[in-house]
Protein backbone atom coordinates (compact mmCIF):
# COMPACT_ATOMS: atom_id res chain seq x y z
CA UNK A 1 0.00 0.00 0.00
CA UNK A 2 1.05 3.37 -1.33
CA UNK A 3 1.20 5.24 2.02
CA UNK A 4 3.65 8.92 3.95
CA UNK A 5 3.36 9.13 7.38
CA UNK A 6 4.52 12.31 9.06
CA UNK A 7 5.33 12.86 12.47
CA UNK A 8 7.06 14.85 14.87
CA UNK A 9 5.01 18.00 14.93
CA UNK A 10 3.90 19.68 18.15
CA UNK A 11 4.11 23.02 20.15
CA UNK A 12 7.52 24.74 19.79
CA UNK A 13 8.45 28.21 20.93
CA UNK A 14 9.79 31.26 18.90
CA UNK A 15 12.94 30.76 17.98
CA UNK A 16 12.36 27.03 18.67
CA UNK A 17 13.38 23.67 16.81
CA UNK A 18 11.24 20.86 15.63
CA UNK A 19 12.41 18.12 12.95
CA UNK A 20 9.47 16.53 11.34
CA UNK A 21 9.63 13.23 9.92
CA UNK A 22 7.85 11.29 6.71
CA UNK A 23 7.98 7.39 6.39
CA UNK A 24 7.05 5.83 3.07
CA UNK A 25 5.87 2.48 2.10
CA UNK A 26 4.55 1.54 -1.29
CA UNK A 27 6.69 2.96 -3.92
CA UNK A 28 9.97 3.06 -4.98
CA UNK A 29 11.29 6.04 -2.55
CA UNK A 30 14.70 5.97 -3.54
CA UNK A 31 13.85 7.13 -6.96
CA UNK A 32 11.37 9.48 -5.89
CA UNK A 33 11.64 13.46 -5.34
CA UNK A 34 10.11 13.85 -1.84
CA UNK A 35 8.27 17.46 -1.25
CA UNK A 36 7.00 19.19 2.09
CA UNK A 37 3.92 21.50 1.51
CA UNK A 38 1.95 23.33 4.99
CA UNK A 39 -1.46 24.73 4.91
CA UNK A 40 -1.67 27.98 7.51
CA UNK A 41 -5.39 28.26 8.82
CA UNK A 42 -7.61 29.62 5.74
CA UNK A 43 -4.90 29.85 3.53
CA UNK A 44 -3.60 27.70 0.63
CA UNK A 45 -1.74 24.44 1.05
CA UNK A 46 1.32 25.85 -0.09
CA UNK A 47 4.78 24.33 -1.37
CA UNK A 48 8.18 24.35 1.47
CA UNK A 49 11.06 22.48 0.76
CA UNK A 50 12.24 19.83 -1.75
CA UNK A 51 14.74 16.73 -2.31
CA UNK A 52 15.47 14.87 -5.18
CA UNK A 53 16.47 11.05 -5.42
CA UNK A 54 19.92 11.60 -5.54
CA UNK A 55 19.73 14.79 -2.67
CA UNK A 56 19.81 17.69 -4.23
CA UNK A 57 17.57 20.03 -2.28
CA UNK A 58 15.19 23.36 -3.21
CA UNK A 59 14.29 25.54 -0.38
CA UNK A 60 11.31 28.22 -0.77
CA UNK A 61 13.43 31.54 -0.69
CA UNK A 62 11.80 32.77 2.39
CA UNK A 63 12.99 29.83 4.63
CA UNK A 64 16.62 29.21 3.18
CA UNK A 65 18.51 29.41 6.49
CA UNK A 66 15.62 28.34 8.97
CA UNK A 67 14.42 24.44 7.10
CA UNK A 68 16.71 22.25 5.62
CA UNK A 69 15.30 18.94 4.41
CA UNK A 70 17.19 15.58 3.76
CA UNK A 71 16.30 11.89 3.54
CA UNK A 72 17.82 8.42 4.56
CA UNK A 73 17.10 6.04 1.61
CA UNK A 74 17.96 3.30 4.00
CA UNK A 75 14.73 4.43 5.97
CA UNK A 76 12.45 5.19 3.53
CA UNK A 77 12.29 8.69 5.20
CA UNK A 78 12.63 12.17 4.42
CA UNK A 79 12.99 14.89 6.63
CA UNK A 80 11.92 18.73 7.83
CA UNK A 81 14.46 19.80 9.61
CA UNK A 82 13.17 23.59 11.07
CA UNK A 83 14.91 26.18 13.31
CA UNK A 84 14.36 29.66 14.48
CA UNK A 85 10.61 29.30 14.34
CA UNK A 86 8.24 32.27 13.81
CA UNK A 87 4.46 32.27 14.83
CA UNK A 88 3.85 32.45 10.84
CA UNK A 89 5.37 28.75 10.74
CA UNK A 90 2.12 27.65 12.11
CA UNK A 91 0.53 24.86 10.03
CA UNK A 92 -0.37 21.62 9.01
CA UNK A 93 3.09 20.09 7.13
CA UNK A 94 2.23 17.43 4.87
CA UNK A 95 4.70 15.36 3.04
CA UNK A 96 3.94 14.80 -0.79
CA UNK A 97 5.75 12.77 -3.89
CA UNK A 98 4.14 12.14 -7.38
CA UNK A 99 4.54 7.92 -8.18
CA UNK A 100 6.85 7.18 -10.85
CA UNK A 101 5.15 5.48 -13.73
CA UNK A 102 1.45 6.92 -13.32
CA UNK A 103 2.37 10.38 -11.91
CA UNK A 104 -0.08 9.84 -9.16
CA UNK A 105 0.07 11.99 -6.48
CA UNK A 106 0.57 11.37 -2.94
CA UNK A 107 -0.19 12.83 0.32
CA UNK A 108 0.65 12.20 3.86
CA UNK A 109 -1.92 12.85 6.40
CA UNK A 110 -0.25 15.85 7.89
CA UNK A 111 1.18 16.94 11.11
CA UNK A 112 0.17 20.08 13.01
CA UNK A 113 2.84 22.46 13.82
CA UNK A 114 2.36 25.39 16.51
CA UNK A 115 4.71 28.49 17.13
CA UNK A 116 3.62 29.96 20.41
CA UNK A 117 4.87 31.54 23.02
């Protein structure tokens, strides 16, 4: 079964650290480009960080610095790596990939991340 897990949100402070954490099972994940989206309350699911198969990595402009996102073939897992936290990180951060052959697209469940002092 085609399935991300996410985990390791939760309640972090301002300037805070939290590392989130995306399983997969299903799919060949070692060939797959692995992408982090979050969805702020009423706004847009929108894209964060990315890593291709072989590790290259694409940060959104605004967080280069604060995320930094890697995987671990050997795992099956990619990871959200997040520092200096700002209320404005607040969201649900969902791990994504499109399958190879059929393009499909994928979505974890989502983990809820809070900045709050």
């Amino acid at each position: 079964q085609v399935q991300l897990v996410e985990s390791g949100g939760g309640l972090a402070r301002p300037g805070g650290s939290l590392t989130l954490s995306c399983v997969a099972a299903g799919f060949a994940f070692s060939r797959a480009r692995m992408n982090w989206y979050r969805q702020a309350p009423g706004k847009e699911r929108v894209w964060v960080a990315s890593i291709t198969d072989i590790g290259n990595t694409i940060t959104y402009v605004d967080r280069v610095g604060r995320f930094e996102v890697s995987r671990d073939n050997a795992k099956n897992t990619v990871y959200l790596e997040m520092n200096d936290l700002k209320p404005d990180d607040t969201a649900v951060y969902y791990c994504h990939t499109r399958l190879e052959i059929t393009n499909e697209e994928v979505w974890g469940q989502g983990t809820q991340v809070t900045v709050s002092s």
